[in-house]
Protein backbone atom coordinates (compact mmCIF):
# COMPACT_ATOMS: atom_id res chain seq x y z
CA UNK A 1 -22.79 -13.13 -1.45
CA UNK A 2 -24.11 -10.39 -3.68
CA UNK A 3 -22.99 -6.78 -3.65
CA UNK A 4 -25.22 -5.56 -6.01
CA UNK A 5 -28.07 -7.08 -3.32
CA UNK A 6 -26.42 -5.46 0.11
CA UNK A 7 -24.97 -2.10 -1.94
CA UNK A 8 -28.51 -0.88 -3.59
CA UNK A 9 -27.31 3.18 -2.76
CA UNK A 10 -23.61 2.54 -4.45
CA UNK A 11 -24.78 -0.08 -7.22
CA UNK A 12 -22.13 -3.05 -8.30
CA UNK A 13 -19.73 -0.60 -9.42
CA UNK A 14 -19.90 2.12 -7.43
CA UNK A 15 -19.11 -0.61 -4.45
CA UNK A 16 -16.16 -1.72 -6.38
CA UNK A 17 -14.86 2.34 -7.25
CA UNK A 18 -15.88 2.85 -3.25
CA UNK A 19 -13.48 -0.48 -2.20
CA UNK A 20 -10.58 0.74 -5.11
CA UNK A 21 -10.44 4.62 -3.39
CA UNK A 22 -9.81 3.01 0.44
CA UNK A 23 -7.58 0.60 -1.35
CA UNK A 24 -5.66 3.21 -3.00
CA UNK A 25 -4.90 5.68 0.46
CA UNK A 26 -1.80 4.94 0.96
CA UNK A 27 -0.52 5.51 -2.75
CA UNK A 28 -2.49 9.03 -2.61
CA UNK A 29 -1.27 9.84 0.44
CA UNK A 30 2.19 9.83 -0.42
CA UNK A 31 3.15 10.04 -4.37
CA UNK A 32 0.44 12.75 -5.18
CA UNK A 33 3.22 15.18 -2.97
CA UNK A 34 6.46 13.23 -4.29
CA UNK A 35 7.06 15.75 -6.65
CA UNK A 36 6.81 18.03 -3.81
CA UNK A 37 9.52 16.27 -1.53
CA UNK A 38 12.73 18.42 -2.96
CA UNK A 39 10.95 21.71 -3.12
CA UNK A 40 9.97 21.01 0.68
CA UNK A 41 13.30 20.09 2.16
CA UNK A 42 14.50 23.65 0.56
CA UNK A 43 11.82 25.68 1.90
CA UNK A 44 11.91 24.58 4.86
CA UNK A 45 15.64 24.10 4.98
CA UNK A 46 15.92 20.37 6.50
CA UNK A 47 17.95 17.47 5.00
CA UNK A 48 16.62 15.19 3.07
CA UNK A 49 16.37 12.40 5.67
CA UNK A 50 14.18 14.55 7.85
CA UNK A 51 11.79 15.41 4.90
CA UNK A 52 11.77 11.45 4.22
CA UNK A 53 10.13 11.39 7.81
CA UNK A 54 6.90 12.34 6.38
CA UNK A 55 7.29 9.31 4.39
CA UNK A 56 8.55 6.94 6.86
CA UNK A 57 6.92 7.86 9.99
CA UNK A 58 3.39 7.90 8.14
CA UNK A 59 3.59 4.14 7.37
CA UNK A 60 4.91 3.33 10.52
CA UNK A 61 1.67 4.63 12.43
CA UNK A 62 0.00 3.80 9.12
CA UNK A 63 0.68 0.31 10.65
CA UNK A 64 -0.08 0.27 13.88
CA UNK A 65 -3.41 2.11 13.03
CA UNK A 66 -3.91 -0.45 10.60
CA UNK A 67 -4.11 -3.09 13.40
CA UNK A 68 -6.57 -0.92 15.74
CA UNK A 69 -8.83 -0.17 13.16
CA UNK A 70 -9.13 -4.14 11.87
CA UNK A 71 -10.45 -5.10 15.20
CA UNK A 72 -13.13 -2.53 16.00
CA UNK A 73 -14.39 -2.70 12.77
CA UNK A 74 -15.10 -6.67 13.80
CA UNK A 75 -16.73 -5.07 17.21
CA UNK A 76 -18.37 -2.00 15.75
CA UNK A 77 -18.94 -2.30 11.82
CA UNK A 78 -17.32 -1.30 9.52
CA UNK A 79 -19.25 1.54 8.46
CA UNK A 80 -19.08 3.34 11.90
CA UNK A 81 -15.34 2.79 11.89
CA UNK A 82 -15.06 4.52 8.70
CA UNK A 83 -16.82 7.46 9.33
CA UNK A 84 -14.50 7.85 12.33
CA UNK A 85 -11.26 7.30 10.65
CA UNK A 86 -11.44 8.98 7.66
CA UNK A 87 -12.24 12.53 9.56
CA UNK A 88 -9.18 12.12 10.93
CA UNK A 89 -7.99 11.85 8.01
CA UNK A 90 -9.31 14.85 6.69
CA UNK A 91 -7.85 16.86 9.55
CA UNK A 92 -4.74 16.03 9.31
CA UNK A 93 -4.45 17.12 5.96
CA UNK A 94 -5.42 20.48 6.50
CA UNK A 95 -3.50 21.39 9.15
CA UNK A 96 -0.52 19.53 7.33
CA UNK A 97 -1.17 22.45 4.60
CA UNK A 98 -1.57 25.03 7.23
CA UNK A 99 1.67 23.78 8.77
CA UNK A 100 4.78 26.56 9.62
CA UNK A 101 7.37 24.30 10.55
CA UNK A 102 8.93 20.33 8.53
CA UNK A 103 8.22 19.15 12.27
CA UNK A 104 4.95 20.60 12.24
CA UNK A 105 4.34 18.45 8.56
CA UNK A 106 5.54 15.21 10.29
CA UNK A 107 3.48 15.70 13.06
CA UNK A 108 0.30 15.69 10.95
CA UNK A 109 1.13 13.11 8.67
CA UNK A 110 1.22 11.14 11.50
CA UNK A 111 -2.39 11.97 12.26
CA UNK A 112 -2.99 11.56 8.78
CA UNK A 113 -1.80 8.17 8.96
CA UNK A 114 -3.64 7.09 12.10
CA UNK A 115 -7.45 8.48 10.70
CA UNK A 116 -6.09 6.48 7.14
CA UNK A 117 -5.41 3.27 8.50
CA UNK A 118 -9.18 2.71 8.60
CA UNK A 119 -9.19 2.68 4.93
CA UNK A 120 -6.81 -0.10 3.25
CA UNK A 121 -7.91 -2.37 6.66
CA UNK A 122 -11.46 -1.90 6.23
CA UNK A 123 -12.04 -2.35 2.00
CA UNK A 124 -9.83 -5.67 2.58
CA UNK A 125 -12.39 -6.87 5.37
CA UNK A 126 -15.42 -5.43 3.14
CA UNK A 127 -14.26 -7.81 0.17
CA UNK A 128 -13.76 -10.77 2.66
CA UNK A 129 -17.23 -10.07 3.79
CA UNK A 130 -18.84 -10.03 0.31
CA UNK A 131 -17.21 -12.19 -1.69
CA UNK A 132 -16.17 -15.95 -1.94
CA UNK A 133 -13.93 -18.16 -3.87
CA UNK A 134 -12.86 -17.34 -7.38
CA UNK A 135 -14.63 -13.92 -7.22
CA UNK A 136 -12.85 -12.83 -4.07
CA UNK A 137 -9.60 -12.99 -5.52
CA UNK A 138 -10.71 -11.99 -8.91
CA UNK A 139 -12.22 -8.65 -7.06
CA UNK A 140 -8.99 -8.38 -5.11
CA UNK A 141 -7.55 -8.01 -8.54
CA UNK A 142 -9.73 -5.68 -9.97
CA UNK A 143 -9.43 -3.43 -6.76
CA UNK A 144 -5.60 -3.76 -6.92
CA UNK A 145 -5.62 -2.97 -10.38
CA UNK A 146 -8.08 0.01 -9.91
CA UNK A 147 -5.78 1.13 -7.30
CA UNK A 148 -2.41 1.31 -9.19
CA UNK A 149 -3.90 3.77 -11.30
CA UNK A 150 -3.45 5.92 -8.87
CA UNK A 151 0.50 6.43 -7.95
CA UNK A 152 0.77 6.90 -12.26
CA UNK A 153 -1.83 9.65 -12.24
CA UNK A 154 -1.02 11.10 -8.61
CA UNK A 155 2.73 12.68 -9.47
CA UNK A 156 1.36 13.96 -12.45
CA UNK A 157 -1.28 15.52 -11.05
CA UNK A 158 0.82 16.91 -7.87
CA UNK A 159 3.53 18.33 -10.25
CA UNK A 160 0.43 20.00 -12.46
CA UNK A 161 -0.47 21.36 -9.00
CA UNK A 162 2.69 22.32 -8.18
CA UNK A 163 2.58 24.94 -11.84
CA UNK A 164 -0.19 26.58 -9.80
CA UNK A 165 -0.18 26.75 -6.48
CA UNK A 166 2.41 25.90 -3.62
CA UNK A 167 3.03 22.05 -2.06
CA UNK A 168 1.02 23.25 0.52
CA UNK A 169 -2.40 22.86 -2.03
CA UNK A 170 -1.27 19.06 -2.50
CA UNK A 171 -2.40 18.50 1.22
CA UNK A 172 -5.52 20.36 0.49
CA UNK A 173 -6.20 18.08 -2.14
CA UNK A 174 -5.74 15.02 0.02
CA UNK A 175 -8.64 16.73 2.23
CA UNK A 176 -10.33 16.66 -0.73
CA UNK A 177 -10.02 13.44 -1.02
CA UNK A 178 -11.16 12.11 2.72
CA UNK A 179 -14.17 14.55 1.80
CA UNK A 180 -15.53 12.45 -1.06
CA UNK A 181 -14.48 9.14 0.99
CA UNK A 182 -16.73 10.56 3.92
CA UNK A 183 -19.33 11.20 1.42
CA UNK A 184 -18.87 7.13 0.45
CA UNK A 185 -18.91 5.83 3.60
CA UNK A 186 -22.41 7.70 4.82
CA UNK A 187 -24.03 6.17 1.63
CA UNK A 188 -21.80 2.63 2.39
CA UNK A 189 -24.17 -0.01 3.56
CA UNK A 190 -22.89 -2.25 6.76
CA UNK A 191 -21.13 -5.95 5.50
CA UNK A 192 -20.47 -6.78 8.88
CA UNK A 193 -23.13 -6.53 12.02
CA UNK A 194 -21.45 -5.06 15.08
CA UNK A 195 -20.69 -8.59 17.84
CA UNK A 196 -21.87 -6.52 20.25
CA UNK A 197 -19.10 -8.13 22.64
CA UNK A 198 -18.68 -6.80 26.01
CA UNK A 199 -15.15 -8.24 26.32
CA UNK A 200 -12.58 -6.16 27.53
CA UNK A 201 -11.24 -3.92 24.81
CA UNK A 202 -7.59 -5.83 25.26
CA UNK A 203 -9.18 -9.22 24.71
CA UNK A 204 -10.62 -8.17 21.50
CA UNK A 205 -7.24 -7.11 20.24
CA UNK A 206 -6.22 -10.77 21.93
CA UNK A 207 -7.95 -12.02 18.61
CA UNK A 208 -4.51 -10.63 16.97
CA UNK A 209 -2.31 -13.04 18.78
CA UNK A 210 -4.90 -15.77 18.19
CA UNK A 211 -4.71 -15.31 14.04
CA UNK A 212 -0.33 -15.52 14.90
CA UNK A 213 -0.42 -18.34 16.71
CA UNK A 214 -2.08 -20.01 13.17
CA UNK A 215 1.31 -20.86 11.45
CA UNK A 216 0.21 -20.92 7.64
CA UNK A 217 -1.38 -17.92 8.49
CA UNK A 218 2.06 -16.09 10.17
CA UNK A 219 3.98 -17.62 7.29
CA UNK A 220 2.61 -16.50 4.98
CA UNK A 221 1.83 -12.99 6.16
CA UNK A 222 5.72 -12.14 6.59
CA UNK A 223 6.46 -13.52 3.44
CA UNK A 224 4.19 -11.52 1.52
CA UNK A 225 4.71 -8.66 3.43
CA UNK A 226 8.18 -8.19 2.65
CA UNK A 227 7.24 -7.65 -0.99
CA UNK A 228 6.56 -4.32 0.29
CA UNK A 229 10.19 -3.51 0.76
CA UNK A 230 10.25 -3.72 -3.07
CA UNK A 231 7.73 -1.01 -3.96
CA UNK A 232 7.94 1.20 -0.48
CA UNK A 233 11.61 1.48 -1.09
CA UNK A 234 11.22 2.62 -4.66
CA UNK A 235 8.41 5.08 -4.02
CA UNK A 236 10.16 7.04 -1.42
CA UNK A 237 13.30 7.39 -3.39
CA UNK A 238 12.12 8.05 -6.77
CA UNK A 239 11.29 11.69 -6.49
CA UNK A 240 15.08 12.61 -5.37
CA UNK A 241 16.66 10.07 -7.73
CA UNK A 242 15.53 11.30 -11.00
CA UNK A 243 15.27 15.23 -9.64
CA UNK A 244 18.56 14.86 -8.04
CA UNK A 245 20.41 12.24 -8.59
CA UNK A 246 19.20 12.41 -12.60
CA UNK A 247 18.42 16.33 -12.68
CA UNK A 248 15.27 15.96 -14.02
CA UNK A 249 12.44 18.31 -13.20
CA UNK A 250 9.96 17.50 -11.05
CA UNK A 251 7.19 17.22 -14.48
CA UNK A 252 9.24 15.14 -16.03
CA UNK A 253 10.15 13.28 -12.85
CA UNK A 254 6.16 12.17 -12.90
CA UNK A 255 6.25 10.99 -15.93
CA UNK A 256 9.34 8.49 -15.07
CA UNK A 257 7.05 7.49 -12.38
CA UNK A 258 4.04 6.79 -13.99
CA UNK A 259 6.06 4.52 -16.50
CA UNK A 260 7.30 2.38 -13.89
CA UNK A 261 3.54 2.62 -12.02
CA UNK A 262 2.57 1.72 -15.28
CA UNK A 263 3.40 -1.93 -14.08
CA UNK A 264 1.90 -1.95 -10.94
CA UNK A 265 -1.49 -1.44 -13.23
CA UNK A 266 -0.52 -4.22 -15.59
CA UNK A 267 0.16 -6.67 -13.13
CA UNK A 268 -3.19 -7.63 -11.37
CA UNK A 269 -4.86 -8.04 -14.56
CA UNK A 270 -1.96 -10.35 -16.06
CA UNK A 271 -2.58 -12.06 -13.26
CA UNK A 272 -6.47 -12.71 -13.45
CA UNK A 273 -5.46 -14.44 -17.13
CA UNK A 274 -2.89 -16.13 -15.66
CA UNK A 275 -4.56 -17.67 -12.41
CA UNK A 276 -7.02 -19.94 -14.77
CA UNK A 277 -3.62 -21.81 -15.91
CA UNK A 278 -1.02 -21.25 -13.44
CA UNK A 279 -0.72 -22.67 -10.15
CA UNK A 280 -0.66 -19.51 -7.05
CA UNK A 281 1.94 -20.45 -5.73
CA UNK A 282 4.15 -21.14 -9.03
CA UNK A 283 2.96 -17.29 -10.38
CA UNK A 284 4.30 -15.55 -7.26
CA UNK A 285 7.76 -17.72 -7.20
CA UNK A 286 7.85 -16.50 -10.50
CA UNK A 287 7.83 -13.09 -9.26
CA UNK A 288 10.25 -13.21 -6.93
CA UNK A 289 12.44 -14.02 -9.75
CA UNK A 290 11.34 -11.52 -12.20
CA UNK A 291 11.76 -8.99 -9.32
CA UNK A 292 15.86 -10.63 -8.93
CA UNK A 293 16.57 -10.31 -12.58
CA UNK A 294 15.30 -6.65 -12.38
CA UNK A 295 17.90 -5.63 -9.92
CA UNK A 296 20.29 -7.24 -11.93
CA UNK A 297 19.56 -5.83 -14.75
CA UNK A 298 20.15 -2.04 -12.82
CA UNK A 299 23.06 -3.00 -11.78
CA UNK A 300 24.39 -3.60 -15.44
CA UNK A 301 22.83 -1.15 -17.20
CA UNK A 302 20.41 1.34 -14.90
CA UNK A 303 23.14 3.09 -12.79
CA UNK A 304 23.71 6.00 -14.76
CA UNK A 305 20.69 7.21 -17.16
CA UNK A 306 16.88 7.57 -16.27
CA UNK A 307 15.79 5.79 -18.85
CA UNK A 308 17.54 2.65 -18.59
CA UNK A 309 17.01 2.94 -14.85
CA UNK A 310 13.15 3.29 -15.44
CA UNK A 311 13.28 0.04 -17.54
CA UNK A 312 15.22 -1.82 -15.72
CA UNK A 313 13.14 -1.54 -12.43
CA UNK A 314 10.00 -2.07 -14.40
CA UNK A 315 10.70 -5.79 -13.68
CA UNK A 316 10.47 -5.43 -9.82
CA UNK A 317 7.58 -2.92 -10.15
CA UNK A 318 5.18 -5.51 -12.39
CA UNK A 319 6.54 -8.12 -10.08
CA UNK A 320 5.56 -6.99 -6.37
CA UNK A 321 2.12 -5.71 -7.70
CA UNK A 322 1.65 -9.19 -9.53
CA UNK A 323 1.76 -11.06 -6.12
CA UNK A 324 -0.06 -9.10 -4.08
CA UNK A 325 -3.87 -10.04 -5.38
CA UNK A 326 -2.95 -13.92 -5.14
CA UNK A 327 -0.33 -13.23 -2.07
CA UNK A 328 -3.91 -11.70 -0.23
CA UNK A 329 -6.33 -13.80 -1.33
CA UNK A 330 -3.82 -16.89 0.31
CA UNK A 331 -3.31 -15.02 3.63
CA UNK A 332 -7.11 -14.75 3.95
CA UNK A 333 -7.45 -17.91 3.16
CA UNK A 334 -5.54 -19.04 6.47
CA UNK A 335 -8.83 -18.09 9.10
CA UNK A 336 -12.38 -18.38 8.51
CA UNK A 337 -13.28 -15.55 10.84
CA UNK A 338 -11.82 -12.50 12.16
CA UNK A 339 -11.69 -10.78 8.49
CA UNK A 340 -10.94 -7.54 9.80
CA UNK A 341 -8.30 -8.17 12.45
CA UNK A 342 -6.52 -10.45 9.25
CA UNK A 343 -6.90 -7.72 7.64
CA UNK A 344 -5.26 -5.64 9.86
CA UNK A 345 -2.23 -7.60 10.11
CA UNK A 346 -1.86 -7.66 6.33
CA UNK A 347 -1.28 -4.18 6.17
CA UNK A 348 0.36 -3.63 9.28
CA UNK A 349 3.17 -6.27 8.09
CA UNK A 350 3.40 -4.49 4.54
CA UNK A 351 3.61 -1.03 5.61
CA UNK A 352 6.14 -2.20 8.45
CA UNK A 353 7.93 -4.06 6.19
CA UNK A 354 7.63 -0.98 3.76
CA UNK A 355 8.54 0.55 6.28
CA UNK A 356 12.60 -0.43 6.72
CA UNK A 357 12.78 -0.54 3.20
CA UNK A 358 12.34 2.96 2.93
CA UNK A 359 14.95 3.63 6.14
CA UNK A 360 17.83 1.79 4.35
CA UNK A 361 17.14 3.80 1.08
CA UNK A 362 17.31 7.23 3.02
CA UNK A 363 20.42 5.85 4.67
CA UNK A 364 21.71 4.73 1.49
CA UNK A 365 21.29 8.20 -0.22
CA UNK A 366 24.44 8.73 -1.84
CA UNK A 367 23.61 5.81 -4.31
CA UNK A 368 20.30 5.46 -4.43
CA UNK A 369 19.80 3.39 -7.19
CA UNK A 370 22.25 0.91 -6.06
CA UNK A 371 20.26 0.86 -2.94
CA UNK A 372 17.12 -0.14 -4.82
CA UNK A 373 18.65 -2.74 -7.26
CA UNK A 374 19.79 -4.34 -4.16
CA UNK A 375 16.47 -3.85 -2.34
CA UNK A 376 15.10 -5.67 -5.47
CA UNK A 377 17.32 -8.56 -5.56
CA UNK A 378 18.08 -9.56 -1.69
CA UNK A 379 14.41 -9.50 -1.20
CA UNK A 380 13.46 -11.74 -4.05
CA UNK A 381 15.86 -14.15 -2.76
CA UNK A 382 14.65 -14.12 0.76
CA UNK A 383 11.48 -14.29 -0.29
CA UNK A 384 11.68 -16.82 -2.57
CA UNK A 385 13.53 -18.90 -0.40
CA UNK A 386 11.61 -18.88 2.83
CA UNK A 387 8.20 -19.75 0.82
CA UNK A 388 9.92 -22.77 -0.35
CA UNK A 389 11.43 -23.36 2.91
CA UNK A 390 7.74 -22.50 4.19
CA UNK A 391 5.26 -24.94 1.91
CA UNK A 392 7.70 -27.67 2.81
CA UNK A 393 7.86 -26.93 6.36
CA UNK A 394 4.48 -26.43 7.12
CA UNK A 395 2.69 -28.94 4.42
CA UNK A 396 -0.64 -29.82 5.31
CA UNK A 397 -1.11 -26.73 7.29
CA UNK A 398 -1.38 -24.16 4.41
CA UNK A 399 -4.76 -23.56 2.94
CA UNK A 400 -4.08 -23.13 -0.45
């Protein structure tokens, strides 16, 4: 299928810029204010754990949004669905910058994260819809890599911000943001017509349980989901472990960050050079062990300076971006149909996933980079052993 054909108003790159934004809401949604995160839990005199709930509880309804939003969008289009969920979006951040109280800031991140959910679900359905084959997953890895640029530039940015106005213009900004995604979405042009099914609302969402019953399909999905831990964990503790743990300020703190983002950007587009040679499968065993050697590696080295820290959790960062274009493109590849309750799961189990990660790092705060060497290395051994375990298992009944 041809976007240029369906998206005459956004033109073939403007659709692609369009998908790579609603790809990239969750990154700007949470590291543009990471250099914020210390200078909040002082102002509003919390501890750190309860400041980390703005981080935590977002993905978790980030989730379970994630799933609602999949399955109207298959009922309603995708369009409509939009429209809806990223005003939501967009008022929840300005009351989140209005906010008098930390409560008050977890509160509407959560409605942040419920109007947001419509995003991440709804570009992965929109790609499903448009594109087949090789340029699927090649797109999926374009997007991806479109969308890393984001958590390198966003702590910059918010710490720039932060030399000019108070944390409280960061969630301005992110209004900003669901502004100019509104503005996308009116000129977006349906991929999906509306089913126009009269089925009880629960029986739609039954089409969830029908995707989980497919085995290669829930195989799969909680494998690559638990890559998440990887990143999630890392994101959510990086602002306090170079500012606190590190003492650096929160300017140079970005710049730490957008080292080790740095491989989140390289990643996807190794991996469209890579796929014409290497087997899927092989590349993303392959990074589960990079991501194991990385946590090694901090262990040795990375304990006690920023810099060898940053390099030594480069590994883990390159590897859990490098799977995720192949790792989504095989998920999708399970069902035929049903692209945006798929969809839905996908991010649902990665944010979950995310999710605990970044709960065991907040417990884990009085070593914190400890916590994410580990992080790095138990998961790429679970991981890597399961998918054997998996492909062996279930052989015949994963599409690859």
């Amino acid at each position: 299928m041809n976007s240029g054909n369906m998206q005459s108003r956004l033109g073939d790159k403007g659709f692609i810029i369009f998908l790579a934004l609603l790809s990239a809401f969750v990154p700007l949604s949470t590291d543009l204010y990471l250099p914020a995160l210390p200078d909040m839990t002082t102002f509003f005199n919390v501890s750190e754990f309860t400041m980390n709930l703005t981080l935590i509880l977002f993905f978790i309804f980030y989730s379970v949004a994630t799933i609602i939003w999949g399955p109207l969008s298959d009922r309603y289009g995708r369009r409509p669905m939009l429209l809806v969920g990223l005003t939501i979006y967009m008022i929840g951040s300005i009351l989140c910058g209005i906010a008098n109280s930390a409560w008050e800031i977890i509160f509407f991140r959560i409605l942040q994260a419920i109007g947001g959910g419509v995003a991440t679900t709804v570009a992965t359905a929109v790609i499903k819809d448009v594109f087949q084959g090789r340029k699927q997953e090649t797109t999926l890895a374009i997007v991806q890599s479109m969308v890393v640029i984001s958590p390198a530039v966003a702590p910059v940015l918010g710490s720039l911000l932060l030399t000019f106005i108070s944390w409280r213009g960061i969630f301005f900004a992110q209004a900003l943001l669901g502004v100019i995604c509104i503005g996308g979405a009116i000129i977006f042009q349906e991929t999906h017509q509306p089913t126009h099914d009269k089925s009880n609302i629960f029986r739609i969402f039954g089409r969830l349980a029908v995707l989980l019953e497919n085995p290669g399909f829930t195989a799969l999905l909680l494998n690559f989901s638990a890559v998440s831990i990887i990143s999630l964990s890392f994101i959510s503790s990086s602002s306090y472990i170079f500012q606190n743990e590190f003492h650096l300020s929160s300017q140079v703190f970005s710049y730490f960050f957008s080292f080790n983002a740095l491989g989140m950007l390289i990643a996807p587009l190794l991996y469209i050079k890579v796929s014409k040679y290497v087997d899927r499968f092989k590349f993303i065993y392959g990074c589960y062990i990079i991501s194991i050697i990385g946590g090694v590696l901090i262990i040795l080295f990375g304990l006690h300076d920023p810099y060898l820290f940053a390099i030594t959790e480069f590994p883990a960062t390159l590897a859990s971006s490098g799977s995720r274009p192949p790792a989504t493109y095989l998920v999708l590849k399970q069902q035929e149909n049903d692209n945006g309750a798929a969809s839905s799961l996908y991010s649902a189990g990665g944010t979950i996933m995310g999710s605990l990660g970044m709960v065991f790092v907040s417990v884990c705060a009085k070593f914190p980079v400890l916590a994410i060497a580990l992080v790095d290395i138990v998961v790429g051994v679970v991981c890597l052993i399961t998918l054997i375990w998996s492909m062996k298992a279930l052989k015949g009944k994963i599409k690859v």
